[in-house]
C-alpha atoms as a PDB file:
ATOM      1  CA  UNK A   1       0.000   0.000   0.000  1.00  0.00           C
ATOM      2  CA  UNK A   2       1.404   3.316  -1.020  1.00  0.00           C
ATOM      3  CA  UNK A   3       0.943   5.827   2.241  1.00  0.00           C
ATOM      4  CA  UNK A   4       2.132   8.939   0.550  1.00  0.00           C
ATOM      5  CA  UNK A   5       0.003  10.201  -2.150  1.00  0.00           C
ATOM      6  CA  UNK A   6       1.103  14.115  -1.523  1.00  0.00           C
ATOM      7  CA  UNK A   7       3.775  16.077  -3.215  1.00  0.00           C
ATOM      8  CA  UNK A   8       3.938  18.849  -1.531  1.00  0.00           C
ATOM      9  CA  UNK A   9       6.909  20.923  -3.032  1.00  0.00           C
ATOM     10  CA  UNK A  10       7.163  21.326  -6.695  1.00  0.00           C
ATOM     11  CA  UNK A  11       7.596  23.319  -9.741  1.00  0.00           C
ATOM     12  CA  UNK A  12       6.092  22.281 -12.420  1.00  0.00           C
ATOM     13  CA  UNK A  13       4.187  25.580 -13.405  1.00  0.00           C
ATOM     14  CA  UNK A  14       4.921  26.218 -16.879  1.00  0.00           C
ATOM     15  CA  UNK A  15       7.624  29.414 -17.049  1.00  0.00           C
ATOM     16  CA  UNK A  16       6.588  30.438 -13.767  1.00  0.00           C
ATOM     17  CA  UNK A  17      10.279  29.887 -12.776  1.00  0.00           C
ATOM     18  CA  UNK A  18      13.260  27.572 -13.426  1.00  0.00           C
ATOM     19  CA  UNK A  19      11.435  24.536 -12.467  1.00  0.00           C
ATOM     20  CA  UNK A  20       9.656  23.911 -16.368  1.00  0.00           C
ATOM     21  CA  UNK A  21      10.503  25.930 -19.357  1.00  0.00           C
ATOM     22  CA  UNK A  22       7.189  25.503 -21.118  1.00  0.00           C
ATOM     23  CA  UNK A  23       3.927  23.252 -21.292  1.00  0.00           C
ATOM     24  CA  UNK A  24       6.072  20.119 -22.956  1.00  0.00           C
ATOM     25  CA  UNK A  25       8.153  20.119 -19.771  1.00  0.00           C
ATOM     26  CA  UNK A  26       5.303  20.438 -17.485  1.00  0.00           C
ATOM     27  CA  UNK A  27       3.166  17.688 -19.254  1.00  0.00           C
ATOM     28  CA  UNK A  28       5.767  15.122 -18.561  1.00  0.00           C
ATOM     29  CA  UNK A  29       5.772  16.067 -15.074  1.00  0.00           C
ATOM     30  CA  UNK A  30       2.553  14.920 -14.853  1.00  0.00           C
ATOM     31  CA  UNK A  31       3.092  12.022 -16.482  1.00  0.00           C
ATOM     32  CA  UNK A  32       5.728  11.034 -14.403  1.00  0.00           C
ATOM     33  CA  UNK A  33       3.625  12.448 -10.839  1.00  0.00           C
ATOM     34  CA  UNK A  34       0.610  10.357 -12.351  1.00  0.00           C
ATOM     35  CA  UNK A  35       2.752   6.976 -13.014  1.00  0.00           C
ATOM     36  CA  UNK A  36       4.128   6.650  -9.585  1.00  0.00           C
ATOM     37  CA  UNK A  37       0.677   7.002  -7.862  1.00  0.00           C
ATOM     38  CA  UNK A  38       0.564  10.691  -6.695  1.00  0.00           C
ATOM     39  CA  UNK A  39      -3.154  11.872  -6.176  1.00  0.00           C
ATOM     40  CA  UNK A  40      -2.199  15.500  -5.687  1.00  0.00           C
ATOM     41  CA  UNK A  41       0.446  18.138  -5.574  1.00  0.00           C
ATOM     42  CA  UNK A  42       1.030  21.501  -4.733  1.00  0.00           C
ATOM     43  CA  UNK A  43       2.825  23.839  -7.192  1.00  0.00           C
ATOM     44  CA  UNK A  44       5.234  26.209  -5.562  1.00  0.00           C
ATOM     45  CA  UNK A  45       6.818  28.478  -7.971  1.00  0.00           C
ATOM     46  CA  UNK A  46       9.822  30.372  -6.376  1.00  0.00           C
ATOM     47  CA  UNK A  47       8.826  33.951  -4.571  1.00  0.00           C
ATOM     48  CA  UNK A  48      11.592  36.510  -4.044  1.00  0.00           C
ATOM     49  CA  UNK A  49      10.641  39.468  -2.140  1.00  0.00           C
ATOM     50  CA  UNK A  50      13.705  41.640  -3.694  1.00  0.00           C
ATOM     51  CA  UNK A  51      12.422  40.776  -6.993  1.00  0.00           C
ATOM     52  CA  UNK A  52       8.821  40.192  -7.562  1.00  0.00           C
ATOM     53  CA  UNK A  53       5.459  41.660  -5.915  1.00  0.00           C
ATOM     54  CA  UNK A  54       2.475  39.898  -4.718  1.00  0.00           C
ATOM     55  CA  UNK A  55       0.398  40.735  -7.647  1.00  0.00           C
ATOM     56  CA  UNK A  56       2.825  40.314 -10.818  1.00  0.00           C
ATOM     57  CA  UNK A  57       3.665  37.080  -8.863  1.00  0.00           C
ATOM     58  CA  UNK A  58      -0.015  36.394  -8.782  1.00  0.00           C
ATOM     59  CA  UNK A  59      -0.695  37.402 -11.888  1.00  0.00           C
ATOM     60  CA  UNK A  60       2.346  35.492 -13.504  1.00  0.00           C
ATOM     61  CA  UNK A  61       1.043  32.442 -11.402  1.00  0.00           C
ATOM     62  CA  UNK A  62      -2.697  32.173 -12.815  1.00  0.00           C
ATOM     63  CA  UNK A  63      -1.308  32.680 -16.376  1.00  0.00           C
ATOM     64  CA  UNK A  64       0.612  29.587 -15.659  1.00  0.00           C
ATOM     65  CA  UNK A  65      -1.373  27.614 -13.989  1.00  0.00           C
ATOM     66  CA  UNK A  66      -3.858  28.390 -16.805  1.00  0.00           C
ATOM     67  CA  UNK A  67      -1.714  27.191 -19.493  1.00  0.00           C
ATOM     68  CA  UNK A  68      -1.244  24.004 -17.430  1.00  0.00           C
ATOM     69  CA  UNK A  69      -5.071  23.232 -16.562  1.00  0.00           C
ATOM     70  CA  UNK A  70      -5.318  23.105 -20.337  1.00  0.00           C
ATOM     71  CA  UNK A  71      -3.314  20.447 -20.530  1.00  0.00           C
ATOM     72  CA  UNK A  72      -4.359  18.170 -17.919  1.00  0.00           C
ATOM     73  CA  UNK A  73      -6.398  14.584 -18.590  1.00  0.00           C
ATOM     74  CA  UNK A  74      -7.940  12.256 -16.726  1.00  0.00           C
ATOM     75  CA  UNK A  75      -5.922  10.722 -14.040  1.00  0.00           C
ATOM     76  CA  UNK A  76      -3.417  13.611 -13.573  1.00  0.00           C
ATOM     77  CA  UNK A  77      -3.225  14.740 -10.105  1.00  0.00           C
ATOM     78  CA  UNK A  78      -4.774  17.428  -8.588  1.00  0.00           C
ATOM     79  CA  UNK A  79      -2.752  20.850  -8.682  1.00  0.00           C
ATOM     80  CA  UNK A  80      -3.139  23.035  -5.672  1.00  0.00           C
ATOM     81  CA  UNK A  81      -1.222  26.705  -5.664  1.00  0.00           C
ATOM     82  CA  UNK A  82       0.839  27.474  -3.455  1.00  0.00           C
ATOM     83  CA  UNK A  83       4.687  29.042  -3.317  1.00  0.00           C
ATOM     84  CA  UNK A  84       7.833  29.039  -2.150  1.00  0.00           C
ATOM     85  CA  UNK A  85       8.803  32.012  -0.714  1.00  0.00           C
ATOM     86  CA  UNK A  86      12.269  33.368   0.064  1.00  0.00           C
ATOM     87  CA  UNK A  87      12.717  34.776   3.600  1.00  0.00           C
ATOM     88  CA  UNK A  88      13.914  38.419   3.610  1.00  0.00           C
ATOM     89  CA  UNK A  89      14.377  41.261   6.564  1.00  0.00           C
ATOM     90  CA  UNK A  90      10.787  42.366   7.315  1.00  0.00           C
ATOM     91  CA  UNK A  91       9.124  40.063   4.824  1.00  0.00           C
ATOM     92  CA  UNK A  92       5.902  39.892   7.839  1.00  0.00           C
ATOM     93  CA  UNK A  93       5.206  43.337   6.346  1.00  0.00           C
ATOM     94  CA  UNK A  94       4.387  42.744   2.972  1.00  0.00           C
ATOM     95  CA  UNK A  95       1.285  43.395   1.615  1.00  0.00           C
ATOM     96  CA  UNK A  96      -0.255  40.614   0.279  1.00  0.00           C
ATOM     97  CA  UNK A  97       2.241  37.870   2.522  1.00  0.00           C
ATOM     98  CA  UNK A  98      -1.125  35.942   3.185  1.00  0.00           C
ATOM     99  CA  UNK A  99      -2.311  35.340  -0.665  1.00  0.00           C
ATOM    100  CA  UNK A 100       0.883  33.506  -1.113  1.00  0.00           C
ATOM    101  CA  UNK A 101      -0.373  30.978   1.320  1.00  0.00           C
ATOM    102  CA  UNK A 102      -1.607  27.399  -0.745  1.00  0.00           C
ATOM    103  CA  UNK A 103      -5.013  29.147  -2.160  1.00  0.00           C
ATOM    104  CA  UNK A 104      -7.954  27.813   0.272  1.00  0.00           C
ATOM    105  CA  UNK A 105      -5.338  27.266   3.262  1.00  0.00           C
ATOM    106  CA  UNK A 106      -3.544  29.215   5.801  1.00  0.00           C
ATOM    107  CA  UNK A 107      -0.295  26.944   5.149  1.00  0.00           C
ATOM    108  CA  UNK A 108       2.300  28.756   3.662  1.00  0.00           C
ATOM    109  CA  UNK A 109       6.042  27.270   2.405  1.00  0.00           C
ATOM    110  CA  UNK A 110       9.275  29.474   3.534  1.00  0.00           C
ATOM    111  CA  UNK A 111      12.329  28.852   2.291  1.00  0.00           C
ATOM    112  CA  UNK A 112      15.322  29.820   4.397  1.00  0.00           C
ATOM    113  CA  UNK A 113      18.371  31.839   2.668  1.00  0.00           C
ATOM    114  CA  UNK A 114      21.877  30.221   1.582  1.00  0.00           C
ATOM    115  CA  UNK A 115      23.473  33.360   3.397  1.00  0.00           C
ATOM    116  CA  UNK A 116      24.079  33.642   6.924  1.00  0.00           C
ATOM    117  CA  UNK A 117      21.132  33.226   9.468  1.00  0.00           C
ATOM    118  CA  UNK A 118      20.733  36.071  11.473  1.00  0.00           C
ATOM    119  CA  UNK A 119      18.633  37.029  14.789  1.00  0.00           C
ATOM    120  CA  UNK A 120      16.323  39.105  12.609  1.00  0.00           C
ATOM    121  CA  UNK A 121      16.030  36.133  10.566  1.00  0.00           C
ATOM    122  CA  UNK A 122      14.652  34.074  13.223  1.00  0.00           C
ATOM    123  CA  UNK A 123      12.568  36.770  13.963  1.00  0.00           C
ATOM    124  CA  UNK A 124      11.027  37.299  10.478  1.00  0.00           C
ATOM    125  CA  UNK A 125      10.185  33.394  10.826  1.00  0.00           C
ATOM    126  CA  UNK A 126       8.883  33.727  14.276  1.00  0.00           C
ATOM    127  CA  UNK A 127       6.594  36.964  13.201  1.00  0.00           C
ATOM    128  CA  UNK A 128       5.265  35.420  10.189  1.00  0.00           C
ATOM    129  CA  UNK A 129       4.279  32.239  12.562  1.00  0.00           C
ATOM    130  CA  UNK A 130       2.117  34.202  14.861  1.00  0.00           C
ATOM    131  CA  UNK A 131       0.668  36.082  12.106  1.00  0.00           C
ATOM    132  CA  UNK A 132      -2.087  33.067  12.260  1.00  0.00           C
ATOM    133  CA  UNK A 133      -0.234  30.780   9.353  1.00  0.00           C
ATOM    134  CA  UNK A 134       0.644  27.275   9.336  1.00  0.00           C
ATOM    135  CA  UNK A 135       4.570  27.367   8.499  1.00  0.00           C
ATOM    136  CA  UNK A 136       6.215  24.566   7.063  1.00  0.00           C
ATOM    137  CA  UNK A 137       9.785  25.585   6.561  1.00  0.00           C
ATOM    138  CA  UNK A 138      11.227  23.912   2.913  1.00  0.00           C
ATOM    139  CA  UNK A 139      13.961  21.124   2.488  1.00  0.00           C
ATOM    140  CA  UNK A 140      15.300  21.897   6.011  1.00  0.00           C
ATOM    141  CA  UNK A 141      17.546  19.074   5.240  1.00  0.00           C
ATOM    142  CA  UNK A 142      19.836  21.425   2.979  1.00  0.00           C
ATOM    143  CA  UNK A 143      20.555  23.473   5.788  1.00  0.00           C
ATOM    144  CA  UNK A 144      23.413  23.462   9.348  1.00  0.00           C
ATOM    145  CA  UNK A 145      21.616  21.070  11.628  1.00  0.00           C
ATOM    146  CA  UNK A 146      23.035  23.652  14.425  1.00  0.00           C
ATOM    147  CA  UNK A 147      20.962  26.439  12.516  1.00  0.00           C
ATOM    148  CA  UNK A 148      18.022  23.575  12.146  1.00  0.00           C
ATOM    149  CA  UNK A 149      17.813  22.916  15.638  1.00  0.00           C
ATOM    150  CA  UNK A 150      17.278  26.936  16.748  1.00  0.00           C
ATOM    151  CA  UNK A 151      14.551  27.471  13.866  1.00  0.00           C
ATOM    152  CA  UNK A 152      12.672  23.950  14.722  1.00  0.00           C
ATOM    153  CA  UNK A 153      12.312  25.941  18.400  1.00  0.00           C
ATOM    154  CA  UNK A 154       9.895  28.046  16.483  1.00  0.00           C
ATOM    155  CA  UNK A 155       6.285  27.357  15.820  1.00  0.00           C
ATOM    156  CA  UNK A 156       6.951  25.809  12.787  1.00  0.00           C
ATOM    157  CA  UNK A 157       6.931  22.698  10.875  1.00  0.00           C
ATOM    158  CA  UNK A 158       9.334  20.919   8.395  1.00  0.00           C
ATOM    159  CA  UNK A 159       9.391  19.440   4.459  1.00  0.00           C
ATOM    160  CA  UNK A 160      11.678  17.311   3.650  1.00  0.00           C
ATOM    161  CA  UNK A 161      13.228  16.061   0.229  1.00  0.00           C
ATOM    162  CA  UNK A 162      13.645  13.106  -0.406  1.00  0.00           C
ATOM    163  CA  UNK A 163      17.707  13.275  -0.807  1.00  0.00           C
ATOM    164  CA  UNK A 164      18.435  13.237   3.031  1.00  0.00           C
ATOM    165  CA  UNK A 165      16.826   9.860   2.580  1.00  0.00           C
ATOM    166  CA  UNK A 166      19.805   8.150   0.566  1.00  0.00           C
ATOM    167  CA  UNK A 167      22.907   8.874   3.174  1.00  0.00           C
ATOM    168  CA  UNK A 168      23.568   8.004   6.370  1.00  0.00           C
ATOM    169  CA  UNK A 169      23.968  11.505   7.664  1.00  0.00           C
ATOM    170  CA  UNK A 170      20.733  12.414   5.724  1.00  0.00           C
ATOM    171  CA  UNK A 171      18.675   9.440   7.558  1.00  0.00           C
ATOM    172  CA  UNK A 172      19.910  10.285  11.108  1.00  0.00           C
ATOM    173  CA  UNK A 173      18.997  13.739  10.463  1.00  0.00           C
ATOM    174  CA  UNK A 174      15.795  12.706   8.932  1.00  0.00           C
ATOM    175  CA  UNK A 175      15.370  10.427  12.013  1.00  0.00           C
ATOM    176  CA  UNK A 176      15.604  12.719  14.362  1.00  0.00           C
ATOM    177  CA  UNK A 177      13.108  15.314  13.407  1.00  0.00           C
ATOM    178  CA  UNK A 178      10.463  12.455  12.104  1.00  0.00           C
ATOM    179  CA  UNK A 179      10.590  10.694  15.875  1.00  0.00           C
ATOM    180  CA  UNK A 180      10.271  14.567  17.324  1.00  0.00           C
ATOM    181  CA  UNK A 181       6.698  14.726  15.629  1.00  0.00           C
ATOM    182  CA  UNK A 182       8.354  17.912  13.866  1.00  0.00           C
ATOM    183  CA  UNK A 183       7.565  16.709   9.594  1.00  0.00           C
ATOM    184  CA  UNK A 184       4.872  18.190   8.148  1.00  0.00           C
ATOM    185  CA  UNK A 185       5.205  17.082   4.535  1.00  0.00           C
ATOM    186  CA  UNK A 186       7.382  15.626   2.103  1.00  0.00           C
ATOM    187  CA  UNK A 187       8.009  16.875  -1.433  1.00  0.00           C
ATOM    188  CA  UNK A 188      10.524  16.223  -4.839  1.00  0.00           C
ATOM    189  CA  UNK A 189      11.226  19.502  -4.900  1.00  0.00           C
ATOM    190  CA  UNK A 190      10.530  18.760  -8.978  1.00  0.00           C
ATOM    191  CA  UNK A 191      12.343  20.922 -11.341  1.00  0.00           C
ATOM    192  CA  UNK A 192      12.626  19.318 -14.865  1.00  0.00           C
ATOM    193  CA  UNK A 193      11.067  15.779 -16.162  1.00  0.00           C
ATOM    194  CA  UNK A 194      13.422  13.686 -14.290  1.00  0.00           C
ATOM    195  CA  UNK A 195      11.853  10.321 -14.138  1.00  0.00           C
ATOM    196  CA  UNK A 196      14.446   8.899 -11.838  1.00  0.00           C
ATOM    197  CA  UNK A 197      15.028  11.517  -9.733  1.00  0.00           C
ATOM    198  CA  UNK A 198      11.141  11.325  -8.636  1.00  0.00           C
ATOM    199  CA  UNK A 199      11.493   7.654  -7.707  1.00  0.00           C
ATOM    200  CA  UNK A 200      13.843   9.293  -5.482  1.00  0.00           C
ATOM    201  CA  UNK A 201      10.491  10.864  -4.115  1.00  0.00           C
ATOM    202  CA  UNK A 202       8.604   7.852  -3.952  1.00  0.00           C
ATOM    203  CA  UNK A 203      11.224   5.383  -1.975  1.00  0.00           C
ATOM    204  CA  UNK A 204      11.853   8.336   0.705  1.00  0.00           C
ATOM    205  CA  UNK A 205       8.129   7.921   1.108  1.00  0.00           C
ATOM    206  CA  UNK A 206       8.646   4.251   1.901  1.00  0.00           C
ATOM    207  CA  UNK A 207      11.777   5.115   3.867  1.00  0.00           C
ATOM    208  CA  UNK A 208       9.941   6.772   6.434  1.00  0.00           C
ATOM    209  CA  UNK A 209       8.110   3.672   7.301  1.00  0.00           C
ATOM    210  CA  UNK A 210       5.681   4.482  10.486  1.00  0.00           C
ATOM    211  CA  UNK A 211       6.179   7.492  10.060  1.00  0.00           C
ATOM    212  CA  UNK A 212       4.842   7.428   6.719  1.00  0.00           C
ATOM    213  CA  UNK A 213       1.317   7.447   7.163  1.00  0.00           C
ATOM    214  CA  UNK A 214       1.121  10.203   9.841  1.00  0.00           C
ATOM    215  CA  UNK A 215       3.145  12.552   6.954  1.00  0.00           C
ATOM    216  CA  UNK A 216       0.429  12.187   4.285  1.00  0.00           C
ATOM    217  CA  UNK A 217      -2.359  12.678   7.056  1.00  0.00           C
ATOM    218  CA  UNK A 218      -0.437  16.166   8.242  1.00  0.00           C
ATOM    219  CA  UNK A 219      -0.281  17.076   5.090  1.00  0.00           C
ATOM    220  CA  UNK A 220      -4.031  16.560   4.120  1.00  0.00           C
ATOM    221  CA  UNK A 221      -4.783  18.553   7.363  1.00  0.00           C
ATOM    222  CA  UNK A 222      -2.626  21.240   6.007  1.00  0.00           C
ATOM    223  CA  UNK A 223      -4.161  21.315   2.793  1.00  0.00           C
ATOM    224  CA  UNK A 224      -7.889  20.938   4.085  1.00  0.00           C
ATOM    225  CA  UNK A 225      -9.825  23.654   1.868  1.00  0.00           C
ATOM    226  CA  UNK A 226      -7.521  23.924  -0.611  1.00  0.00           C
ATOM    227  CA  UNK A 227      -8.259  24.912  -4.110  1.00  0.00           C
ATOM    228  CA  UNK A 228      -7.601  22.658  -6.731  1.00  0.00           C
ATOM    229  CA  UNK A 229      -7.196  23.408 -10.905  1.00  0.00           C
END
């Protein structure tokens, strides 16, 4: 029995960002979600606050998610919108923070930067928290597990990819935040029509073994409401 029938990181909008270059890319991402069993996954095309606004994001977004919905057949999963979105200085103060949330939802997906993790970066987490959202911080497995374990002391939740999966460092650190009830969701992180690479997604799902089946019920919680295409 396959437990995990979310993907809940992705980018397979078409031109919404690096993730697919077009509707050819995007419609063998769907093939390949479809084949392995996926019922339903959220598209989260890359946000960043020094670069876009809500609304041309928005905008941008529905364009592409229209172009996709026109390609979609029977059996494809279902597409919920949602994004990734960069954390920057004072990002709580945006206007518009909360239509970036997974349309339908209050769960919104924050991605940490590569730079150096400051206290006002923990704070911009921590504010956006208690703004009434349901955080789940992306592929924490990318970042210092010293930096992991202060941000995990937040109100927040974690994603996982499914790479941490396939090392030993990767498992224990997998291990240890699965057993502290702290994963929220698991996603491939798609970019491109790599076949392989999201039978990557599908073992980690397996890898998690009990754990498994209390991932994919978190993350239909999360995604209660949502909108699909």
């Amino acid at each position: 029995m396959q437990l995990i029938t979310t993907d809940f990181h992705s980018h397979i909008l078409p031109g919404a960002d690096h993730g697919s270059e077009g509707i050819g890319t995007s419609r063998k991402q769907l093939d390949i979600v479809s084949s392995h069993g996926i019922k339903r996954i959220v598209a989260t095309p890359h946000f960043y606050p020094t670069s876009d606004n809500v609304k041309l994001f928005l905008e941008r977004r529905s364009e592409c998610a229209r172009v996709l919905k026109g390609s979609m057949r029977e059996g494809d999963p279902e597409v919920l919108l949602g994004a990734e979105v960069l954390i920057c200085d004072g990002i709580e103060r945006m206007e518009g923070l909360e239509a970036l949330a997974v349309e339908g939802t209050n769960c919104i997906l924050l991605e940490m930067p590569m730079t150096r993790w400051t206290g006002r970066t923990y704070d911009t987490v921590e504010a956006i928290a208690s703004m009434g959202f349901d955080v789940v911080m992306a592929h924490i497995d990318r970042y210092d597990p010293k930096q992991i374990d202060e941000l995990m002391r937040l109100d927040v939740s974690a994603q996982l990819n499914p790479g941490t999966f396939f090392s030993r460092k990767g498992r224990k650190f997998a291990a240890k935040w699965l057993e502290a009830g702290r994963v929220a969701a698991i996603g491939s992180d798609l970019h491109g029509a790599d076949d392989k690479g999201y039978g990557e997604f599908i073992d980690a799902g397996r890898a998690m073994g009990e754990y498994a089946s209390h991932v994919e019920k978190t993350m239909e919680e999360l995604l209660s409401g949502a909108k699909a295409l």
